[in-house]
Protein backbone atom coordinates (compact mmCIF):
# COMPACT_ATOMS: atom_id res chain seq x y z
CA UNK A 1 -52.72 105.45 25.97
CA UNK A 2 -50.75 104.34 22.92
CA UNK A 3 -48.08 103.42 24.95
CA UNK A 4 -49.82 101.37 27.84
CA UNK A 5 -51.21 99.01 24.69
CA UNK A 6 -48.29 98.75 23.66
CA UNK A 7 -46.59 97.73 26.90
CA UNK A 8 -49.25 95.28 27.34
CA UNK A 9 -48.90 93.68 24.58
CA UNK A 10 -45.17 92.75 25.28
CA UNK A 11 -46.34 91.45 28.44
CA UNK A 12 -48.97 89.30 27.12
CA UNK A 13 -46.45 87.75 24.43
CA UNK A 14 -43.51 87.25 26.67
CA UNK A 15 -46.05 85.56 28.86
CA UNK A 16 -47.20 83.06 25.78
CA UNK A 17 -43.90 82.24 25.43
CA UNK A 18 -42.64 81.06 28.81
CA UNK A 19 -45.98 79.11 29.13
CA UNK A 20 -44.76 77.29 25.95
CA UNK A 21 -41.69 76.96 26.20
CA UNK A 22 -42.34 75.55 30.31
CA UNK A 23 -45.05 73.22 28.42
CA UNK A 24 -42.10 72.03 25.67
CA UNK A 25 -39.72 71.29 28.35
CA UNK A 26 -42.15 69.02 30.02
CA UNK A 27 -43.01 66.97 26.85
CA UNK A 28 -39.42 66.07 26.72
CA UNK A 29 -38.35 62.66 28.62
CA UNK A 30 -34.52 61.46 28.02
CA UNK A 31 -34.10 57.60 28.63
CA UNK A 32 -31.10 55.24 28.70
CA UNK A 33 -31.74 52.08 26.42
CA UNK A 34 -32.16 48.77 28.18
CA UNK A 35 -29.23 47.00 28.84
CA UNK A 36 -28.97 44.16 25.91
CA UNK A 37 -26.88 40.70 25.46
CA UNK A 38 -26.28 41.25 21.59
CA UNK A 39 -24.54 39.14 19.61
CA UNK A 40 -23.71 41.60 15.91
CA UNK A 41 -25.64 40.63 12.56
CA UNK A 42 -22.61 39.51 10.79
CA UNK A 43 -21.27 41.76 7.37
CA UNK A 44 -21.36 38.11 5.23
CA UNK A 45 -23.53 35.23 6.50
CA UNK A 46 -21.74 32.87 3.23
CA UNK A 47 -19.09 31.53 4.07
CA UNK A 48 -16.55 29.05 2.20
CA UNK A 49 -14.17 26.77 4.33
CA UNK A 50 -11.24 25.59 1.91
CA UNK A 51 -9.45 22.48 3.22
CA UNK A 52 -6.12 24.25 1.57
CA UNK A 53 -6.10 26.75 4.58
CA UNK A 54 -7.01 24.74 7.88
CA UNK A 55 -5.83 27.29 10.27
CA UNK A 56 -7.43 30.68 8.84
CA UNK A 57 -10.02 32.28 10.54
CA UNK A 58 -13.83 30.83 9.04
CA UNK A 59 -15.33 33.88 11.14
CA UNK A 60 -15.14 36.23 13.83
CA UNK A 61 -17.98 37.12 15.58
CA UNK A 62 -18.74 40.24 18.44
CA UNK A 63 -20.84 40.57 21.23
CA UNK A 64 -22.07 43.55 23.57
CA UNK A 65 -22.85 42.69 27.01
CA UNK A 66 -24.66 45.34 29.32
CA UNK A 67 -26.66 42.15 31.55
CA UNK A 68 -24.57 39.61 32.34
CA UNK A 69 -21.44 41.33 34.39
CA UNK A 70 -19.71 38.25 33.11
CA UNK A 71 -16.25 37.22 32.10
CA UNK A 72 -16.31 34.05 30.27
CA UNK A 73 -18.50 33.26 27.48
CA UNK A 74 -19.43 30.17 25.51
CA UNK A 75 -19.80 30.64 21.98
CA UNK A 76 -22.28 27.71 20.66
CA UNK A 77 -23.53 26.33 17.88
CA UNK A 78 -26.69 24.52 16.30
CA UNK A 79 -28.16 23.22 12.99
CA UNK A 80 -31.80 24.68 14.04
CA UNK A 81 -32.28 27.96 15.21
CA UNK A 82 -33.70 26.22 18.33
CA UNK A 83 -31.03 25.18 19.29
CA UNK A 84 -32.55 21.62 20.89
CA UNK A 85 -28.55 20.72 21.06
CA UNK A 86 -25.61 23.28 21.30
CA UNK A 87 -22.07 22.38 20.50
CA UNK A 88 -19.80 23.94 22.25
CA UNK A 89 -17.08 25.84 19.76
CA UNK A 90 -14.90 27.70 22.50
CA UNK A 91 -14.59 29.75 25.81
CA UNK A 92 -13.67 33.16 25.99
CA UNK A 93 -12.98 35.93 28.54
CA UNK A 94 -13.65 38.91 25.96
CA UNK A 95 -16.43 40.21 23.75
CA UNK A 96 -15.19 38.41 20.62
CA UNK A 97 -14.05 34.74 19.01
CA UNK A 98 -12.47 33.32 16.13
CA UNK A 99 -12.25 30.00 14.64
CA UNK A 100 -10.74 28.59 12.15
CA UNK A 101 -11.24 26.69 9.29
CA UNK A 102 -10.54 23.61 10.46
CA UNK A 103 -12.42 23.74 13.82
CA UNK A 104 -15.51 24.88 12.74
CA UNK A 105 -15.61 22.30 9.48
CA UNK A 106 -15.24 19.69 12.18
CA UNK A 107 -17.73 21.09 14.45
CA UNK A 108 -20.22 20.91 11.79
CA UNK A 109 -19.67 17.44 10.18
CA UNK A 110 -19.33 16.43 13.86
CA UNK A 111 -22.79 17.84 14.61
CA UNK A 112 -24.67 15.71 11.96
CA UNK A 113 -25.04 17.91 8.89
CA UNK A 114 -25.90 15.22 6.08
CA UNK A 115 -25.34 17.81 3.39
CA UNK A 116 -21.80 19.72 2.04
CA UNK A 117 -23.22 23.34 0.39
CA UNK A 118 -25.24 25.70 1.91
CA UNK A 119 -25.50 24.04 5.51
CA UNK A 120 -27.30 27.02 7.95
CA UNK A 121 -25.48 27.26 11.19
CA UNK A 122 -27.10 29.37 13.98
CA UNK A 123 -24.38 31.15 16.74
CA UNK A 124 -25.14 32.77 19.84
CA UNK A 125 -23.03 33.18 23.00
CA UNK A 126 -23.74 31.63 26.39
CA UNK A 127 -22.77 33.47 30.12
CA UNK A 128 -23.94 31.79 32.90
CA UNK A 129 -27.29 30.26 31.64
CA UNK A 130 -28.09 33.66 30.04
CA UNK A 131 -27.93 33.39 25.93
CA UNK A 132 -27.47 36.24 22.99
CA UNK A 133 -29.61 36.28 20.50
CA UNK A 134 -28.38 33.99 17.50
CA UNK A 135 -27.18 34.93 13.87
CA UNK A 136 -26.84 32.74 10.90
CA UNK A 137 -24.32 31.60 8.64
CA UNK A 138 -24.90 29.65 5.48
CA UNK A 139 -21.26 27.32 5.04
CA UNK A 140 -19.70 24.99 2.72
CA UNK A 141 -17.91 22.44 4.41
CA UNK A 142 -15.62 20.30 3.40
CA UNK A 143 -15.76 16.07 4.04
CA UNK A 144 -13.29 14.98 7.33
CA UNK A 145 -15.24 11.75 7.10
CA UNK A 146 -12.89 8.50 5.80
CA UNK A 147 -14.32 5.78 3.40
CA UNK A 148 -14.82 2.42 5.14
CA UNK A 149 -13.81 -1.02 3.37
CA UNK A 150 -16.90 -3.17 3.33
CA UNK A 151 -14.94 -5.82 0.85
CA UNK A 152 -12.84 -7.90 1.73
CA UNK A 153 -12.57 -8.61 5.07
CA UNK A 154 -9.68 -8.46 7.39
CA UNK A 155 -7.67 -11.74 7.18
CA UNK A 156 -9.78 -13.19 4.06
CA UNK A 157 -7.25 -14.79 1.68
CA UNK A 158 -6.40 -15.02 -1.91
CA UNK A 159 -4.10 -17.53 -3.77
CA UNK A 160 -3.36 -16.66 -7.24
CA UNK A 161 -3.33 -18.71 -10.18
CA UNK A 162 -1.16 -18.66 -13.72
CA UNK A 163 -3.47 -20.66 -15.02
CA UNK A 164 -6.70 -18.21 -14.43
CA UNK A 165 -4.19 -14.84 -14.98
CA UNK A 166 -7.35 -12.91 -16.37
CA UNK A 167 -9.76 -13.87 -13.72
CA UNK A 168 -11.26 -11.94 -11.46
CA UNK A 169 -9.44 -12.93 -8.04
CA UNK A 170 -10.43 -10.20 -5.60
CA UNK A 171 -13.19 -6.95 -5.37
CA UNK A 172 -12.42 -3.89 -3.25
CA UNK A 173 -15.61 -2.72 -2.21
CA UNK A 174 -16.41 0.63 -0.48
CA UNK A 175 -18.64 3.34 1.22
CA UNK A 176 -18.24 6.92 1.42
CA UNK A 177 -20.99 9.50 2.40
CA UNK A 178 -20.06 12.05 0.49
CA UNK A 179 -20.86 9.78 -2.86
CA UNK A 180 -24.42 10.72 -1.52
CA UNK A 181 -24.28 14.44 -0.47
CA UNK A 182 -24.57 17.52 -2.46
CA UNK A 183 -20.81 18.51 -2.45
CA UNK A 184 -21.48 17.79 -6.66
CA UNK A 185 -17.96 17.36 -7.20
CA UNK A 186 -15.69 14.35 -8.57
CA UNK A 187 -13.83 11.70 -6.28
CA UNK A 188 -11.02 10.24 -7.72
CA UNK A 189 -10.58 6.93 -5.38
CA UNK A 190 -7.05 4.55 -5.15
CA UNK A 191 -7.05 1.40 -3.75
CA UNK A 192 -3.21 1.31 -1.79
CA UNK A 193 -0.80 -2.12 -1.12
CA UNK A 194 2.02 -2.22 0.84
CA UNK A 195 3.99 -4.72 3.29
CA UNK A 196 2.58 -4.84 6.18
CA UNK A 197 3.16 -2.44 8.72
CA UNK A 198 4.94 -0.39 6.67
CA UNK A 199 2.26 2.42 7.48
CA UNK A 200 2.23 2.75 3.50
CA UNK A 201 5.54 4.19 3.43
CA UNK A 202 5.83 2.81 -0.22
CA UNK A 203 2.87 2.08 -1.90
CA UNK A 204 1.28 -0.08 -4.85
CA UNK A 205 -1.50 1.15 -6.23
CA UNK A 206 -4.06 -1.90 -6.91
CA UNK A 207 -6.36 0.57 -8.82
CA UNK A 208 -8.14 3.79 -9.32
CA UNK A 209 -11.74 4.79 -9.93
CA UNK A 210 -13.72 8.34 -9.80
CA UNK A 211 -16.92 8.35 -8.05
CA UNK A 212 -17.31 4.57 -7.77
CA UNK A 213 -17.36 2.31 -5.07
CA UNK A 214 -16.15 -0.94 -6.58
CA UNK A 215 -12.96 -2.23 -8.33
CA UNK A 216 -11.63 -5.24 -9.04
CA UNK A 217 -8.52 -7.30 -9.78
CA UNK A 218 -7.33 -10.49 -11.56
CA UNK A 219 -5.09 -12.99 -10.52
CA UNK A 220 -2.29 -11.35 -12.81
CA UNK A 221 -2.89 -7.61 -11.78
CA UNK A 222 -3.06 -8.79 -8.07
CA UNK A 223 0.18 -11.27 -8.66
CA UNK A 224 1.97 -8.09 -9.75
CA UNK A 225 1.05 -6.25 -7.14
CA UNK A 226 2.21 -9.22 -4.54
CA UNK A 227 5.86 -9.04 -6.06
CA UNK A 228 5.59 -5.51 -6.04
CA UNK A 229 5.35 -4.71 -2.46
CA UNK A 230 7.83 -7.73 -2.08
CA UNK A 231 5.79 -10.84 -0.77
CA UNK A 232 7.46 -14.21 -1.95
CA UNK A 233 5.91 -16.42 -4.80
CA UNK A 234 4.18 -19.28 -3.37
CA UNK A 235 4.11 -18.53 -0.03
CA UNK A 236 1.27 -16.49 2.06
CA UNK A 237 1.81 -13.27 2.85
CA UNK A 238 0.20 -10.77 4.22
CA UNK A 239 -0.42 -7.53 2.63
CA UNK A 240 -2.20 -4.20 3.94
CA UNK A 241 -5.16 -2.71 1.95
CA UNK A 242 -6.66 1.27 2.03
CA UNK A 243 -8.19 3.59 -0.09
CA UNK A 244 -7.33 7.09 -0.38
CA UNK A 245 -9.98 9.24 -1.60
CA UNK A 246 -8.95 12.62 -3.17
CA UNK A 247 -10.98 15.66 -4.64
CA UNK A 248 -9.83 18.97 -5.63
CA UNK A 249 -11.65 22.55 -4.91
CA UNK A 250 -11.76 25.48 -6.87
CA UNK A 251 -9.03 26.93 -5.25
CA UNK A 252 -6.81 24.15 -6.59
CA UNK A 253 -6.20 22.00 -3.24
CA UNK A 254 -6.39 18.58 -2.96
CA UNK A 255 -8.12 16.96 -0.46
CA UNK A 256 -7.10 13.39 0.95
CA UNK A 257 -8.93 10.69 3.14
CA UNK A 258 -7.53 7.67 3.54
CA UNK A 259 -9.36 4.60 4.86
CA UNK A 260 -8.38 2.30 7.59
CA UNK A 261 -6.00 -0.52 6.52
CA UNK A 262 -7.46 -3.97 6.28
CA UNK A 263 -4.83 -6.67 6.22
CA UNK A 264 -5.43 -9.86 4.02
CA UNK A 265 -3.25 -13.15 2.97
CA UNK A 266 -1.83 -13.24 -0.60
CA UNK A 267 0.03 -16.19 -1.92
CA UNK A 268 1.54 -15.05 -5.24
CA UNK A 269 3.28 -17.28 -8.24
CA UNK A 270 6.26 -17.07 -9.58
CA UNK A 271 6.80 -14.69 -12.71
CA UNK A 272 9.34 -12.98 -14.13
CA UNK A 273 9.44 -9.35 -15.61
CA UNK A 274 11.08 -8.09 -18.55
CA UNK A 275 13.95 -6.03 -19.17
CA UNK A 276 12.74 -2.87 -20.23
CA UNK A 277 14.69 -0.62 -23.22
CA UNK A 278 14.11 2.35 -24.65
CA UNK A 279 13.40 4.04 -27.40
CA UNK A 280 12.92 7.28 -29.06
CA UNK A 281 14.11 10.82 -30.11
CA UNK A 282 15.38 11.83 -26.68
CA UNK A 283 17.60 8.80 -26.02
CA UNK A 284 21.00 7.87 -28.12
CA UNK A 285 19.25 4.65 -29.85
CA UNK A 286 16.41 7.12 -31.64
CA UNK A 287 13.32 5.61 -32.76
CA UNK A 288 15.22 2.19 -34.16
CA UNK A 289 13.83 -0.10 -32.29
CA UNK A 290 16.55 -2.48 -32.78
CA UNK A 291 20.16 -0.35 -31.82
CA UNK A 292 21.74 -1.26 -28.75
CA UNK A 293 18.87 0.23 -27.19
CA UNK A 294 19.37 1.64 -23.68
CA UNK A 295 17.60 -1.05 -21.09
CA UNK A 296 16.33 0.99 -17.98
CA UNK A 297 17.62 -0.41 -14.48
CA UNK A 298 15.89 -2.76 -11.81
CA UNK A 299 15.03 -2.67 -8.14
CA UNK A 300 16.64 -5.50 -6.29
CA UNK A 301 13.61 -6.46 -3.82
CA UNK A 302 10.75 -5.32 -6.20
CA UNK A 303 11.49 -7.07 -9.43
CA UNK A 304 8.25 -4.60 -10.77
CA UNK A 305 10.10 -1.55 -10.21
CA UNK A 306 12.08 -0.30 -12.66
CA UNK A 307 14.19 3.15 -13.07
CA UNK A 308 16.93 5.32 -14.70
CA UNK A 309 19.24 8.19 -14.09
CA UNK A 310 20.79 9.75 -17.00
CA UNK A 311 20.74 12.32 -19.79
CA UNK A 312 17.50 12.86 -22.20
CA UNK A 313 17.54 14.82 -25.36
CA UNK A 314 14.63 17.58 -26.16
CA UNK A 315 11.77 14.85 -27.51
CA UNK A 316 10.16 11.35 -26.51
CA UNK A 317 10.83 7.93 -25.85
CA UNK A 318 8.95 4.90 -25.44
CA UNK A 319 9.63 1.71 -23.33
CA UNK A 320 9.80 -1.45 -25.35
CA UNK A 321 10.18 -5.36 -23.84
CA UNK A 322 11.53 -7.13 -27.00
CA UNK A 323 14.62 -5.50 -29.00
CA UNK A 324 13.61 -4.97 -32.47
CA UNK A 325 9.80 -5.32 -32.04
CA UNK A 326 7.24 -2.55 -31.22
CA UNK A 327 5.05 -4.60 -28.81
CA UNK A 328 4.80 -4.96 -26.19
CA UNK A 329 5.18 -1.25 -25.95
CA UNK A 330 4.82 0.85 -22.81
CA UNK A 331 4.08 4.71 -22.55
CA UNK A 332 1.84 6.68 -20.93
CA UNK A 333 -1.87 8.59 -22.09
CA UNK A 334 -2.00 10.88 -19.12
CA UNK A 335 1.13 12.11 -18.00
CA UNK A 336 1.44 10.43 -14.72
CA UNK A 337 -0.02 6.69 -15.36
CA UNK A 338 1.87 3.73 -16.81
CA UNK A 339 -0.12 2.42 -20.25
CA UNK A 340 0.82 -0.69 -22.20
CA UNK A 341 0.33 -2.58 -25.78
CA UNK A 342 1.18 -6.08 -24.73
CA UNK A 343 0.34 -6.79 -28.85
CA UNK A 344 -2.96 -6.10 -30.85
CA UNK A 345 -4.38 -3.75 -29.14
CA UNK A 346 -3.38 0.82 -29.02
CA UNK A 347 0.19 1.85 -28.75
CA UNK A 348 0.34 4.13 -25.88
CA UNK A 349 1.35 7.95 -25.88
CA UNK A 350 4.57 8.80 -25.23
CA UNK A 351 6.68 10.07 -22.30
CA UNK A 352 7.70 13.49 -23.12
CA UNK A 353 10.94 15.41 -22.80
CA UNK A 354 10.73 19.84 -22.78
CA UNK A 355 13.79 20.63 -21.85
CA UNK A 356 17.46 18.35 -22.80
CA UNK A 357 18.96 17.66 -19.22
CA UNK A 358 19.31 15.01 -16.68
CA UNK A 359 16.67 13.37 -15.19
CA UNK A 360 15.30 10.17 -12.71
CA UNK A 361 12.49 8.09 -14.37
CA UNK A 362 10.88 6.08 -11.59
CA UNK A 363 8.37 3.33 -13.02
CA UNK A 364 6.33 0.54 -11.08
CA UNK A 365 4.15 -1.84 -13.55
CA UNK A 366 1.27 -3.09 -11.88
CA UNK A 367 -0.11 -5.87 -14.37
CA UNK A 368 -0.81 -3.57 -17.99
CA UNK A 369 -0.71 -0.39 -16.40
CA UNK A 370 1.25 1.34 -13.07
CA UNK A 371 2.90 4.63 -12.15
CA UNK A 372 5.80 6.17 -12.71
CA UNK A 373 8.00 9.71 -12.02
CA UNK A 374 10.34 11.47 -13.29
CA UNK A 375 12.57 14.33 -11.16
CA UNK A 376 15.48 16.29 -12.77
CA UNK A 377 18.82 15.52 -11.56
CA UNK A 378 22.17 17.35 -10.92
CA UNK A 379 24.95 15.64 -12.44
CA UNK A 380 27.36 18.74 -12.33
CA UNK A 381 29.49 17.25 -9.90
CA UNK A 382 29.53 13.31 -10.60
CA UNK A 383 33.26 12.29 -11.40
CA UNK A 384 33.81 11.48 -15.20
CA UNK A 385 35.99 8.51 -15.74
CA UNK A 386 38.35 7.95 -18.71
CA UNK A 387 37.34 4.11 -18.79
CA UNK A 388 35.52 1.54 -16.66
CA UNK A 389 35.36 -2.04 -17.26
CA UNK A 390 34.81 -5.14 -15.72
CA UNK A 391 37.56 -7.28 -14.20
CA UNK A 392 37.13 -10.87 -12.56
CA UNK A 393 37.46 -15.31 -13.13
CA UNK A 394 34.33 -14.88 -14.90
CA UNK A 395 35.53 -12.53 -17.14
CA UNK A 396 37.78 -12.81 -20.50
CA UNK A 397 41.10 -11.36 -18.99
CA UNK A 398 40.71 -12.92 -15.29
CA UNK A 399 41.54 -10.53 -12.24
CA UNK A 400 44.84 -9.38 -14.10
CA UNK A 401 43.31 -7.28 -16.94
CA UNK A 402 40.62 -5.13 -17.57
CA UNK A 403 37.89 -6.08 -20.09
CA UNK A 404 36.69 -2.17 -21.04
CA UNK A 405 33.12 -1.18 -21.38
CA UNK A 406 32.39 1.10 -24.37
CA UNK A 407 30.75 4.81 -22.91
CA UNK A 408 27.43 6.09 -24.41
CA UNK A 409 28.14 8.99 -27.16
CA UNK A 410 25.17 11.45 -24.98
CA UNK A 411 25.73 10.46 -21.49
CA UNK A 412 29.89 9.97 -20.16
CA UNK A 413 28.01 8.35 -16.90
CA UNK A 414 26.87 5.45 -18.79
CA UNK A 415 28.80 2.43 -19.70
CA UNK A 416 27.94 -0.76 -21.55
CA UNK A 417 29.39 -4.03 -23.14
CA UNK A 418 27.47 -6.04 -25.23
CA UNK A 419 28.43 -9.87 -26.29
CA UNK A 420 30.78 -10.67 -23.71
CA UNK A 421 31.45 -14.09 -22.92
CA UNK A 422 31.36 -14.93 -18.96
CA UNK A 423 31.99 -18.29 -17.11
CA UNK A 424 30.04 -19.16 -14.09
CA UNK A 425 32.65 -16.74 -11.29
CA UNK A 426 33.04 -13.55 -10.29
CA UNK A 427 33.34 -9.78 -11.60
CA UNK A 428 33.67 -6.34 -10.39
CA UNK A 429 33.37 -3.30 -12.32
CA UNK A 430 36.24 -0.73 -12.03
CA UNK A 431 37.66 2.29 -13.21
CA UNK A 432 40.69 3.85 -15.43
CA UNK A 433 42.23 0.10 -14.71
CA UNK A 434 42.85 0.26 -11.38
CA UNK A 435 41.04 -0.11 -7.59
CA UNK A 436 40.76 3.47 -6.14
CA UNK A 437 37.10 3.41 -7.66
CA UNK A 438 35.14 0.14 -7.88
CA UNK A 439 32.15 -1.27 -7.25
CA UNK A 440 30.89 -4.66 -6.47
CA UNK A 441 28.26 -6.56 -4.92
CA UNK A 442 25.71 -5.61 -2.54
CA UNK A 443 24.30 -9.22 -1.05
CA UNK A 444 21.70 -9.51 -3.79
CA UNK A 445 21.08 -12.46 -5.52
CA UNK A 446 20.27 -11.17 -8.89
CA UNK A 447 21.89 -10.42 -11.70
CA UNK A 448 20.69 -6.18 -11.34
CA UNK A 449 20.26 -3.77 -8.89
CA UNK A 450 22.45 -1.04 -7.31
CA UNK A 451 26.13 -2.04 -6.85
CA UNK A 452 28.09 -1.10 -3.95
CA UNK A 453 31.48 1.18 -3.91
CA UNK A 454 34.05 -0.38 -3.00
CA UNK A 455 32.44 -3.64 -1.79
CA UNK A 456 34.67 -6.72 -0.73
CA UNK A 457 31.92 -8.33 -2.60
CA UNK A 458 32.36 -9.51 -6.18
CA UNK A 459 28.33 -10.17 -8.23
CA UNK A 460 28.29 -13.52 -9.36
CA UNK A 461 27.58 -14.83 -12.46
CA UNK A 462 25.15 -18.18 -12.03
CA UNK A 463 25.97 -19.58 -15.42
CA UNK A 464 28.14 -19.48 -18.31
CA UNK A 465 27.03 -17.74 -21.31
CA UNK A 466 27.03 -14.79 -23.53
CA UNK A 467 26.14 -11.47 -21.92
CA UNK A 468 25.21 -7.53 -22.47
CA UNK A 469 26.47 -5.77 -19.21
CA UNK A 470 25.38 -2.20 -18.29
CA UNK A 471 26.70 0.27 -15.99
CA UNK A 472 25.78 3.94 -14.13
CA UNK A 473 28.16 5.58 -12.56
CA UNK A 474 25.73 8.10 -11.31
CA UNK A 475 24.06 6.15 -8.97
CA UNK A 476 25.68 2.90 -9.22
CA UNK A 477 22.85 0.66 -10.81
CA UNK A 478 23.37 -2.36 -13.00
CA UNK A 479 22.43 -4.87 -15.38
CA UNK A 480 23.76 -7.96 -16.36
CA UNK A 481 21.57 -9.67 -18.81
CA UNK A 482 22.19 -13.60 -20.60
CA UNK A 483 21.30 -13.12 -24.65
């Protein structure tokens, strides 16, 4: 009897648990997931688009696709998440796409955003009519617009005056959206000269300003810049006008925009520009502002542009007009800009020397201020002569004798004469007395410049009188100035 209950009672329980286990299995149901067009949530929605690096990737987004069977996709864009107007950023066969930096900054300005920081982007991807969902991206772009001259006008025309040299001749006037947007950082703006249709290949500035939209010039700050970019005095000519905007991120790059060229009519006067010398620690003469200081060398065609090629001690040097006074004194406060004392006012700082060496100052005066740079130079292989001197009718020995030039105690490329008597002839400058090595003139009219070697040409000397005559062999350049 014991037994039979006991059998039983296994029955029962296996029975119990087939019935649940049966009613389990039926609660169970296994289902695919729909099939989705999803574009993925992106790891970093910030994203920073430095100018510096135009052709990195800005972002690279993913898609799965289990509707649309499709193999081309259009990845667009909008600045509301309703997309009311997509811009189209690219086409692609796979489930992915990149752009870079530069496309997508330009697909953004180019959209309309009115703002720099923080502009919201929304993505999503296109296949045949059928769209993703859309993700957003917060960006800072960076400015591709250009600012527009709004003053003067193309063709208007300016004749400049001696007589009103501190007037106010001409205004460069300007617009620039991103004065106006929240990019919160500083502008510096330069308003450019050149010849026309030079394409700016060599440059005056007119001026510079930082987060203005205005500057102006006077009659002698314009003049200068006339001669500079080599119109003629007294006769119109034209001359091309742009500004170049530039701003610097916090990665260090520099950002530049430059503005359409306008072209307008100047008619400058005639003025002439001093012969600049030195003086200082890092030249021979040292800071005596009257001993045979070194003059620095002229341009030819732009009378404003002045430069020199030769050794500098460890130290500083100024730039003075008049031997044997301190003004007017030129230097520079910045490093980079041209700054002047023409008397009574600030001396300028000085231009600095680290390291003792060769080097190329380039300067361009531009009324009391201007540019200048300076480049180190390899003088390891220029020739060192035993002598040069100058030979000629015009001077003392005729073209049978050699008058020598006396060679500067810190630089053996540099060669001078000072109170040498010359009739109204010709001279050539040659070396250790005879022709292998010589240099003459190059077809310019003036009295300094760059010489030519071995020229057929002789420089000419347009009147009697006494003279200081200066010579580098390095890269040929001369002066030839009447006491």
């Amino acid at each position: 009897m014991n037994l039979y209950i006991k059998k039983l009672g296994f029955l029962l329980l296996s029975l119990a648990f087939v019935f649940t286990a049966c009613e389990t299995e039926e609660s169970i149901e296994i289902t695919s997931p729909e099939p989705a067009f999803v574009l993925q949530q992106p790891g970093i929605s910030n994203v920073f688009l430095n100018f510096g690096t135009p052709s990195n990737a800005a972002i690279t987004m993913s898609w799965n696709d289990g509707v649309t069977g499709s193999s081309s996709y259009d990845v667009e864009m909008s600045l509301d998440a309703d997309f009311p107007s997509a811009v189209n950023l690219g086409n692609v066969s796979a489930n992915s796409f990149t752009i870079s930096v530069e496309e997508l900054n330009n697909a953004i300005r180019n959209a309309g955003a009115s703002t720099f920081r923080d502009v919201a982007i929304y993505v999503r991807v296109n296949a045949d009519g059928i769209t993703s969902n859309a993700v957003q991206y917060l960006v800072t772009t960076y400015p591709n617009e250009t600012p527009q001259i709004s003053n003067p006008l193309n063709n208007d025309a300016f004749v400049l005056s001696l007589t009103t040299l501190n007037e106010i001749v001409m205004t460069v006037e300007w617009t620039d959206p991103v004065l106006s947007s929240s990019l919160g950082i500083d502008i510096i703006y330069t308003i450019e000269a050149a010849t026309v249709g030079t394409d700016f290949a060599a440059p005056v500035t007119v001026g510079t300003s930082t987060n203005g939209t205005s500057i102006t010039s006077t009659h002698g700050d314009l003049n200068a810049v006339a001669i500079g970019i080599g119109l003629t005095p007294d006769i119109a000519g034209d001359m091309d006008l742009r500004i170049v905007s530039r701003n610097t991120n916090s990665n260090g790059n520099t950002l530049e925009r430059p503005s359409e060229a306008i072209t307008v009519s100047v008619t400058p006067y005639n003025v002439s520009f001093p012969f600049l010398y030195m003086v200082g620690d890092a030249t021979t003469p040292g800071w005596d502002n009257n001993n045979n200081n070194t003059p620095i060398f002229r341009d030819q065609d732009v009378p404003n542009n002045y430069f020199f090629t030769g050794y500098f001690g460890a130290g500083a040097f100024k730039l003075l007009e008049i031997k044997g006074q301190w003004q007017p004194q030129w230097g520079t406060n910045d490093g980079s800009t041209l700054a002047v004392n023409p008397g009574g006012g600030s001396d300028p700082g000085t231009f600095n020397v680290a390291t003792a060496g060769y080097y190329t100052y380039n300067l361009t005066t531009v009324g009391e201020s201007g540019s200048f740079t300076v480049t180190p130079y390899d003088a390891s292989g220029a020739t060192t002569y035993a002598t040069i001197g100058v030979i000629g009718d015009s001077t003392p020995g005729g073209w049978g004798t050699d008058t020598d030039m006396a060679q500067d105690p810190n630089n053996p490329h540099l060669w001078f004469i000072n109170g040498i008597s010359l009739t109204a002839n010709q001279l050539k400058f040659r070396a250790d007395d005879d022709w292998a090595d010589n240099w003459g003139d190059s077809g310019s009219s003036q009295t300094y410049g760059i010489s030519q070697y071995g020229s057929l040409d002789n420089f000419s000397i347009p009147e009697a009188g006494v003279y200081d005559i200066w010579f580098n062999d390095l890269d040929r350049s001369y002066l030839i100035i009447k006491q």
